[in-house]
N, C-alpha and C. Protein backbone atom coordinates (compact mmCIF):
# COMPACT_ATOMS: atom_id res chain seq x y z
N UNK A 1 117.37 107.88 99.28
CA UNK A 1 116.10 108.46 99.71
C UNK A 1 116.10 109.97 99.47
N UNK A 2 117.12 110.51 99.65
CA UNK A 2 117.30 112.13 99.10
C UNK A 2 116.93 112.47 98.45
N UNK A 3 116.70 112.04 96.88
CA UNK A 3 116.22 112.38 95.80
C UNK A 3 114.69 112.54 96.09
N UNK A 4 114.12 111.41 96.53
CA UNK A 4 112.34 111.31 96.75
C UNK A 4 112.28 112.32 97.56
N UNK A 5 113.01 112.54 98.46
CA UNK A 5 112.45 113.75 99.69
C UNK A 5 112.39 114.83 99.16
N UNK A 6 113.39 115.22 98.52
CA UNK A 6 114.17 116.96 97.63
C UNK A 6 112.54 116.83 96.56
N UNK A 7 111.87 115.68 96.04
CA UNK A 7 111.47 115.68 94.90
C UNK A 7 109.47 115.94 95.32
N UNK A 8 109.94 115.70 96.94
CA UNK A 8 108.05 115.92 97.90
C UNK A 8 108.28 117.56 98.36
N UNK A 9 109.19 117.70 98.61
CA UNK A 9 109.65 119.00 99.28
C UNK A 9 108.64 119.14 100.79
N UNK A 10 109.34 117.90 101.28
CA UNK A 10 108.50 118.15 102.49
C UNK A 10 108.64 119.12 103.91
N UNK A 11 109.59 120.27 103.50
CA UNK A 11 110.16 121.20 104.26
C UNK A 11 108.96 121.94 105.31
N UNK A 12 107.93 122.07 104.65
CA UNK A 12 107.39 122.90 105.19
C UNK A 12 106.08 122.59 106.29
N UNK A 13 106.54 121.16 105.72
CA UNK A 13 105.74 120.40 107.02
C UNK A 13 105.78 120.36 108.21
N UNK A 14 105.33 119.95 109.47
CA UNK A 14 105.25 119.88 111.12
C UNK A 14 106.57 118.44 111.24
N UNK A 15 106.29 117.30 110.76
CA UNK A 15 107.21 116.17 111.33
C UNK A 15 108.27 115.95 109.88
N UNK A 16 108.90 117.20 109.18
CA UNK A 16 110.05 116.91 108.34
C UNK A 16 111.21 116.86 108.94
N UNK A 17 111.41 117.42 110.13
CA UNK A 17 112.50 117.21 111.10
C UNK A 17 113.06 115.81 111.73
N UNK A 18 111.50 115.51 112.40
CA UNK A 18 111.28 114.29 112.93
C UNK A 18 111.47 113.27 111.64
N UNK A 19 111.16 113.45 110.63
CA UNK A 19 111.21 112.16 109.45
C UNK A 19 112.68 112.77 109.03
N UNK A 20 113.28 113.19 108.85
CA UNK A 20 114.91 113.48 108.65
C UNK A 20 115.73 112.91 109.69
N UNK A 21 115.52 112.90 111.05
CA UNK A 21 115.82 112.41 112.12
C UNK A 21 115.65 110.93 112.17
N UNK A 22 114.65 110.05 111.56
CA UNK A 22 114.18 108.96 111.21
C UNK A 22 115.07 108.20 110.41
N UNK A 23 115.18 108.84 109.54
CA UNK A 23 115.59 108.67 108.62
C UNK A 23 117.27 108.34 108.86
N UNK A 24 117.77 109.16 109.33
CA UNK A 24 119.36 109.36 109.82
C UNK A 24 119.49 107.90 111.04
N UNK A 25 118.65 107.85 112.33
CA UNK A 25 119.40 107.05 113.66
C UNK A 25 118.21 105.22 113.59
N UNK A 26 117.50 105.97 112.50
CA UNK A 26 117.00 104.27 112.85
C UNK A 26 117.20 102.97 112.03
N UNK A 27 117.63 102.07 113.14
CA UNK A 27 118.52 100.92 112.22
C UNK A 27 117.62 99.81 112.34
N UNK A 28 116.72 99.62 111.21
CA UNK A 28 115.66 98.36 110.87
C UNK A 28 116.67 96.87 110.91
N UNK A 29 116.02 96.02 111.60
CA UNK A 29 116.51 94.59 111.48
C UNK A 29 116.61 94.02 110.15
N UNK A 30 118.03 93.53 110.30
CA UNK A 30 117.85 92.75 108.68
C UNK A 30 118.19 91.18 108.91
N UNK A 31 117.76 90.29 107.98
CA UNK A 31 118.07 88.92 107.71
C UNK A 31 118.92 88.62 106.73
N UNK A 32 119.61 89.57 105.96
CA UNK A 32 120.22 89.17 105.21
C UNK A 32 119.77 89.35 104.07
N UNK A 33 120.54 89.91 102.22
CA UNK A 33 120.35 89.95 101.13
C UNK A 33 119.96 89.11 100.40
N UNK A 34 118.37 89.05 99.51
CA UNK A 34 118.05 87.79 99.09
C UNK A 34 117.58 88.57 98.25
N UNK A 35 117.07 87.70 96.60
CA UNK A 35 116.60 88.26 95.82
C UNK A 35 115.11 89.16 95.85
N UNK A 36 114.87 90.17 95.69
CA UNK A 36 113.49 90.47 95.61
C UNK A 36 112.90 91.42 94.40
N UNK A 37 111.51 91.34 94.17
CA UNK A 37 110.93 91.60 93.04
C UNK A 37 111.00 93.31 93.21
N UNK A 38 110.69 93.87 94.33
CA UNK A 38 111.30 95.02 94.03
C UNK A 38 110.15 96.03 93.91
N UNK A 39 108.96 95.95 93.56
CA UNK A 39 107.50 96.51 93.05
C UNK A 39 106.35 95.38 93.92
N UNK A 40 106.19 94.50 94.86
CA UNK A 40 105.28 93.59 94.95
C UNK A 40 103.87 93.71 95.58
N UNK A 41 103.36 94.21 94.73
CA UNK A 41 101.94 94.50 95.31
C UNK A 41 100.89 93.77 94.59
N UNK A 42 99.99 93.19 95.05
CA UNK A 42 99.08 92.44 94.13
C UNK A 42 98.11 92.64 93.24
N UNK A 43 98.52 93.76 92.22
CA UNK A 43 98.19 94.06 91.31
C UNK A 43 99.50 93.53 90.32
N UNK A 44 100.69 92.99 90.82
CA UNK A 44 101.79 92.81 89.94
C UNK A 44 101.51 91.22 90.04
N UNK A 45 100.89 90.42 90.62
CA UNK A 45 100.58 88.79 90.77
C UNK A 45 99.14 88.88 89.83
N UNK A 46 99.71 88.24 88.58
CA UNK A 46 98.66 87.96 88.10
C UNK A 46 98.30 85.98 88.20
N UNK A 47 97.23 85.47 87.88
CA UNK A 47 96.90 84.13 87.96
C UNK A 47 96.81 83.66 86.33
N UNK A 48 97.72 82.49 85.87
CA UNK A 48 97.86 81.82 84.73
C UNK A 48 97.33 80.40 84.77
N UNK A 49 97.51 79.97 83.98
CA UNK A 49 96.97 79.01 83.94
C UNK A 49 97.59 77.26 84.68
N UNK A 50 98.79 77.76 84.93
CA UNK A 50 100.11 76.83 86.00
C UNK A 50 99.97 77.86 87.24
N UNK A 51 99.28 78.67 87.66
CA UNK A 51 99.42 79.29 89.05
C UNK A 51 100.10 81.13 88.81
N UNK A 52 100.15 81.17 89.92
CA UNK A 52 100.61 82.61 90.19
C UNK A 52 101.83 83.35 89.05
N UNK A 53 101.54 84.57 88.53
CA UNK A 53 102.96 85.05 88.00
C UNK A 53 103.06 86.65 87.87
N UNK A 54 104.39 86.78 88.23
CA UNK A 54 104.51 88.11 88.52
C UNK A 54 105.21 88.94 87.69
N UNK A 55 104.22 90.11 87.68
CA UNK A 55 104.49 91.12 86.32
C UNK A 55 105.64 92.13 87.14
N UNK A 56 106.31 92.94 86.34
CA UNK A 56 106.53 94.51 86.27
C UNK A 56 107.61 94.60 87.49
N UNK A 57 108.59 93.42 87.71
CA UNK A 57 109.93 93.48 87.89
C UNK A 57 110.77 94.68 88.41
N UNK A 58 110.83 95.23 89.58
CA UNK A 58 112.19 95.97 89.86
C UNK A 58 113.15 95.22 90.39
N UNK A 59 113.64 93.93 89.91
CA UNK A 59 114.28 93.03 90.79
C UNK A 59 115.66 93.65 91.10
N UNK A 60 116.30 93.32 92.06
CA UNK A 60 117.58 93.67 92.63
C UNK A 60 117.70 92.69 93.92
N UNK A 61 118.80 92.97 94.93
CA UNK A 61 119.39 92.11 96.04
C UNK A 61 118.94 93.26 97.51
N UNK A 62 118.51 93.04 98.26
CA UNK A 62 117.70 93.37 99.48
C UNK A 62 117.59 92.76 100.55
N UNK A 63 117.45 93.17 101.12
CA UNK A 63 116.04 92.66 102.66
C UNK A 63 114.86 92.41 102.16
N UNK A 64 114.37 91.21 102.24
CA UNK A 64 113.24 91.17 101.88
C UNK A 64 112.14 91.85 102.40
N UNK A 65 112.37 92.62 103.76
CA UNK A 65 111.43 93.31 104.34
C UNK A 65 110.93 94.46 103.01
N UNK A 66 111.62 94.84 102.21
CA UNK A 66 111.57 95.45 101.14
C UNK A 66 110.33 95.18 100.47
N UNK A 67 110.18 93.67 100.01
CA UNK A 67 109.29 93.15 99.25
C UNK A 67 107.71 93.46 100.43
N UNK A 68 107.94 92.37 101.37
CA UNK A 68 107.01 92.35 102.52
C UNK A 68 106.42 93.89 102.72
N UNK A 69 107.04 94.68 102.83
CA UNK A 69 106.46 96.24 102.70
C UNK A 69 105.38 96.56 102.33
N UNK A 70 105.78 96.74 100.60
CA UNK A 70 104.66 96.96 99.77
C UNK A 70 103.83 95.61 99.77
N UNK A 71 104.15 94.64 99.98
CA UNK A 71 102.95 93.18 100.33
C UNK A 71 101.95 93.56 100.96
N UNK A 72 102.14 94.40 101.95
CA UNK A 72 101.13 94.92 103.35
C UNK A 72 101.02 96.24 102.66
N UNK A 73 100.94 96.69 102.06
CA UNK A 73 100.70 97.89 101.61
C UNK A 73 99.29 98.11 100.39
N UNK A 74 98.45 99.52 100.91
CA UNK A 74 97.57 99.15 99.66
C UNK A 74 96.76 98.44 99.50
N UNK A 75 96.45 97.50 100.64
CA UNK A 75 95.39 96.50 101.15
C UNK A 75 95.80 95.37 100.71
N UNK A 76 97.44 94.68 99.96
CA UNK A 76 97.92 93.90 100.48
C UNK A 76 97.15 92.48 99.79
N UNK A 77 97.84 91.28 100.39
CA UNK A 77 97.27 89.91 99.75
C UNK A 77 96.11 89.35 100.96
N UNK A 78 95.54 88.59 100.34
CA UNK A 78 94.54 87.60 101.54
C UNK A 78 95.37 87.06 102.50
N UNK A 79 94.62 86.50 102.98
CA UNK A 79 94.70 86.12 104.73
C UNK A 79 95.78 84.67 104.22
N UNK A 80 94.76 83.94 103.59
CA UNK A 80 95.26 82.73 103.00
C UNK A 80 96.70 82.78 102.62
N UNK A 81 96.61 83.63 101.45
CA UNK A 81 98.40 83.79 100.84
C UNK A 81 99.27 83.72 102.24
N UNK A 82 99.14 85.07 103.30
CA UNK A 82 100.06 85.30 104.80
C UNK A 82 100.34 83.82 105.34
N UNK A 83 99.22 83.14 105.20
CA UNK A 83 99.26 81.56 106.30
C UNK A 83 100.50 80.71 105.44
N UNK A 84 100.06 80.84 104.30
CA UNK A 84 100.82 79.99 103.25
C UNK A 84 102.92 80.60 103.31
N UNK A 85 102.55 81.70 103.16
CA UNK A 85 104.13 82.53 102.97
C UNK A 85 104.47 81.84 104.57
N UNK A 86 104.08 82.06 105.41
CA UNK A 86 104.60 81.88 106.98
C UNK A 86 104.52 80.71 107.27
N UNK A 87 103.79 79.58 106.44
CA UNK A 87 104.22 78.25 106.63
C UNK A 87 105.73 77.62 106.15
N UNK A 88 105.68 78.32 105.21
CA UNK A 88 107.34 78.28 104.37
C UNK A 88 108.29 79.26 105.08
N UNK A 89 107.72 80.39 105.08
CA UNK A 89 109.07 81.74 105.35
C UNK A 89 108.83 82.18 106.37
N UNK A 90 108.87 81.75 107.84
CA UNK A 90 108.26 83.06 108.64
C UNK A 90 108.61 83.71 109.13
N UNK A 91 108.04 84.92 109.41
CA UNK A 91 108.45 86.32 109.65
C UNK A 91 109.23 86.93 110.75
N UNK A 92 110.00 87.12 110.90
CA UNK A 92 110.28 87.16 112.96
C UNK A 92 109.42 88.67 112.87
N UNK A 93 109.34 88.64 114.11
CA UNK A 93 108.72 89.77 114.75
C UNK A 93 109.30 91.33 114.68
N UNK A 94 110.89 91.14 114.70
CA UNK A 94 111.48 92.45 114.86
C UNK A 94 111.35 93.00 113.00
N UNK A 95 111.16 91.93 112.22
CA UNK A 95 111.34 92.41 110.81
C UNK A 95 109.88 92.87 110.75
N UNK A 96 108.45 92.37 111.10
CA UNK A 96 107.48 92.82 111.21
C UNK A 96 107.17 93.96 111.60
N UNK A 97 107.58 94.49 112.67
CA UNK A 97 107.61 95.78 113.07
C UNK A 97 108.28 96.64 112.32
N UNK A 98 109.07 96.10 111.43
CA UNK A 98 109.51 97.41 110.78
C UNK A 98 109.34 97.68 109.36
N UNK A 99 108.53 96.53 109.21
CA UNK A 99 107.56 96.79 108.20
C UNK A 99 107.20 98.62 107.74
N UNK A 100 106.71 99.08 108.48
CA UNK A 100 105.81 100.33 108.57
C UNK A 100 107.42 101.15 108.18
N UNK A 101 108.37 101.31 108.78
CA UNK A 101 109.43 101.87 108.01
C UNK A 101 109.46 101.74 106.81
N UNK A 102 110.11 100.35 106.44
CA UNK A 102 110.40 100.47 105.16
C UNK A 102 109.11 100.86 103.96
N UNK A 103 108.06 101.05 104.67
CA UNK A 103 106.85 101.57 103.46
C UNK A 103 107.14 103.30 103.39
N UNK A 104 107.89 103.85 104.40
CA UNK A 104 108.02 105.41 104.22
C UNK A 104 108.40 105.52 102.67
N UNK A 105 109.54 104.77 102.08
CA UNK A 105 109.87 105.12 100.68
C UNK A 105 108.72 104.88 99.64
N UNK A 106 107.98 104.11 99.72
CA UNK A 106 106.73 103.87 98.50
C UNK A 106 105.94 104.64 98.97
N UNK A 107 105.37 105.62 100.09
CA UNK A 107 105.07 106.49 100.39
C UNK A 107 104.83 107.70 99.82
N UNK A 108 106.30 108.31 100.08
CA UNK A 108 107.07 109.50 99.53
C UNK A 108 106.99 109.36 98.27
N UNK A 109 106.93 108.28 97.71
CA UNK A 109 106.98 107.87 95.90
C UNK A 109 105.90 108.53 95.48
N UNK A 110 104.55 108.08 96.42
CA UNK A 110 103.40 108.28 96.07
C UNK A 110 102.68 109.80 96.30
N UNK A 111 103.56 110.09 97.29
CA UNK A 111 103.17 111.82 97.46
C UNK A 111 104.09 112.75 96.17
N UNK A 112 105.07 112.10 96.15
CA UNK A 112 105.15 112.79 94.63
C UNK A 112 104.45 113.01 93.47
N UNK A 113 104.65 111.18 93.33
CA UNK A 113 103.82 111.27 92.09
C UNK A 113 102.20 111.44 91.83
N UNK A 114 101.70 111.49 93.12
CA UNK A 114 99.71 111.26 92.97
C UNK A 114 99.31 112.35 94.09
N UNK A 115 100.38 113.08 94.85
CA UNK A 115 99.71 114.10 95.48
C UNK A 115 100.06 113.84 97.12
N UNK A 116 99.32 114.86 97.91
CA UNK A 116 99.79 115.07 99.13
C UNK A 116 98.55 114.04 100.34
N UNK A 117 97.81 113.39 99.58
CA UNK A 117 96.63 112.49 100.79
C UNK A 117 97.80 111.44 101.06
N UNK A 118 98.41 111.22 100.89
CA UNK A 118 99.52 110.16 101.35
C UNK A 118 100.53 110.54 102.52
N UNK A 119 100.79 111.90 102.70
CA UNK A 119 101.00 112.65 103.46
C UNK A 119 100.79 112.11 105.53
N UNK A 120 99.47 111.98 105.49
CA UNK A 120 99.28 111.16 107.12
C UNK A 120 99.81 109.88 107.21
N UNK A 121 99.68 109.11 106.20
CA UNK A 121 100.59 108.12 106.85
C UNK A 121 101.85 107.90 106.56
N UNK A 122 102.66 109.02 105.56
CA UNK A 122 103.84 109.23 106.42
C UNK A 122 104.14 109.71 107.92
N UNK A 123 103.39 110.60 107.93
CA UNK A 123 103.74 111.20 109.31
C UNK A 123 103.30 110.31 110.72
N UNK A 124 101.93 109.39 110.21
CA UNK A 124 102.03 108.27 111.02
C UNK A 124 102.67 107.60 111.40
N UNK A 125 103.44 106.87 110.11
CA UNK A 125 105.13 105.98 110.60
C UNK A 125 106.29 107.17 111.66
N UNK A 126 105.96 108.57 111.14
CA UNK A 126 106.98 108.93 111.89
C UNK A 126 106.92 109.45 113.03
N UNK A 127 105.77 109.12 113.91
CA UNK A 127 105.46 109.70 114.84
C UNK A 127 105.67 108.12 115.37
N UNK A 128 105.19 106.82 114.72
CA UNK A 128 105.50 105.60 115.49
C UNK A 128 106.66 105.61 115.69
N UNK A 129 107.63 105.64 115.02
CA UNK A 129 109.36 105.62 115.48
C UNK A 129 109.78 106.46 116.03
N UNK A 130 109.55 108.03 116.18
CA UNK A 130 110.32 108.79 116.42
C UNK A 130 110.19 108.82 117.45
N UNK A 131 111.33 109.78 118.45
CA UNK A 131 111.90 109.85 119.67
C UNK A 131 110.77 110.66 120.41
């Protein structure tokens, strides 16, 4: 995460303390390392002609809360898809909540690369966690 932070230079902000502090003592629930796509937002699910398929791959080994992140992120999939994923996979609650963490990094991505309006809802997540 160092690199993205050094690369927002969010020093001179009100809650860079508090999101450094965040960053350092809070320990998100995990389920365990499973494959994930790594980028999953539904602009990367395109529809073929056999069903769903997914473009533009950062795959690696994770928490899937990883994936789920950016899922909810960005306005995210329909209602329908959630019923369907949670009929098969469902979510516990403590990984839900920390949802909003693990989006700080695609965040920070985005205040780099597209500017500083992304800015409040970092500081939103870090005012939800912090002490």
């Amino acid at each position: 995460m160092k690199p993205v932070l050094d690369a927002c230079d969010l020093r001179h902000w009100t809650f860079h303390d508090a999101l450094i502090q965040l960053l350092h003592t809070y320990v998100p629930p995990t389920e365990g390392p499973v494959w994930i796509h790594g980028d999953l937002w539904n602009g990367n699910v395109l529809m073929g002609e056999d069903g769903a398929v997914l473009i533009d791959p950062s795959v690696w080994i994770g928490e899937r809360a990883v994936d789920l992140a950016m899922m909810t992120l960005f306005g995210g999939f329909p209602e329908t898809f959630w019923r369907r994923y949670e009929s098969v996979y469902p979510i516990p609650d403590a990984v839900r909540s920390a949802l909003p963490f693990y989006q700080l990094y695609y965040l920070l991505v985005h205040v780099h690369l597209f500017g500083g309006h992304y800015l409040n809802s970092v500081e939103s997540i870090v005012r939800r966690y912090g002490s």
